[in-house]
Protein backbone atom coordinates (compact mmCIF):
# COMPACT_ATOMS: atom_id res chain seq x y z
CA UNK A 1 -10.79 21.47 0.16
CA UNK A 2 -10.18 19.53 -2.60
CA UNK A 3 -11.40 20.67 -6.02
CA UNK A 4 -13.70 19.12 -8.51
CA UNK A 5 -12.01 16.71 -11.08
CA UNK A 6 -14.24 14.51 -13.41
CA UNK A 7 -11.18 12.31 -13.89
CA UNK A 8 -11.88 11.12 -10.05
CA UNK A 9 -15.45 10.76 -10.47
CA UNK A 10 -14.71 6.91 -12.26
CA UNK A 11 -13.24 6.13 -8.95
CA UNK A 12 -15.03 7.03 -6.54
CA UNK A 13 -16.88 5.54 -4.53
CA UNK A 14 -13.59 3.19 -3.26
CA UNK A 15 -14.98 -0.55 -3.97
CA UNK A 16 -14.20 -3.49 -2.18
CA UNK A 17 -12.04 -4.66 -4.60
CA UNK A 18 -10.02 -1.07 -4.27
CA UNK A 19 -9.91 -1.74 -0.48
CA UNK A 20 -8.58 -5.32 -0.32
CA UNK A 21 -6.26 -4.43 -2.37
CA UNK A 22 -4.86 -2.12 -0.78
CA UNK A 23 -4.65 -3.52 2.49
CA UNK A 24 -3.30 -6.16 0.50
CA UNK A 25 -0.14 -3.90 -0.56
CA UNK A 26 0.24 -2.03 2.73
CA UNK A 27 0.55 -5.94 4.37
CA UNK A 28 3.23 -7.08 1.70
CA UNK A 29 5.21 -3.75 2.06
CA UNK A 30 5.26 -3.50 5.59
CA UNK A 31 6.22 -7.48 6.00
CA UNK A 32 9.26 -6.93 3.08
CA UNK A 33 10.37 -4.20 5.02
CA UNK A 34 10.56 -5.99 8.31
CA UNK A 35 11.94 -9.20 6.71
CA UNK A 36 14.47 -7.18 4.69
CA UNK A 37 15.54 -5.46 7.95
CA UNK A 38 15.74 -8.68 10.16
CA UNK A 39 18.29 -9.89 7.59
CA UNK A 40 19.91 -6.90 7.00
CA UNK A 41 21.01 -6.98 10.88
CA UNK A 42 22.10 -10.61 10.75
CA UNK A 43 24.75 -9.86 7.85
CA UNK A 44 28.26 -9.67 8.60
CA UNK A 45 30.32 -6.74 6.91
């Protein structure tokens, strides 16, 4: 149960905007982390 908080109520509802963007950030994270791993393999020590 989450409690009341007025500072949450100028967020809510999530908009659009609030959604793309995070998809958006999830996408680039996820892809840096794959990239940075497929290189990381490929180095010689």
């Amino acid at each position: 149960m989450i409690p009341e908080r007025p500072f949450f109520d100028k967020f809510s509802p999530p908009t659009d905007k609030m959604m793309l963007f995070t998809v958006i950030g999830i996408a680039f994270t996820a892809i840096s982390c794959l990239l940075s791993a497929a290189f990381y393999e490929k180095k010689d020590i």
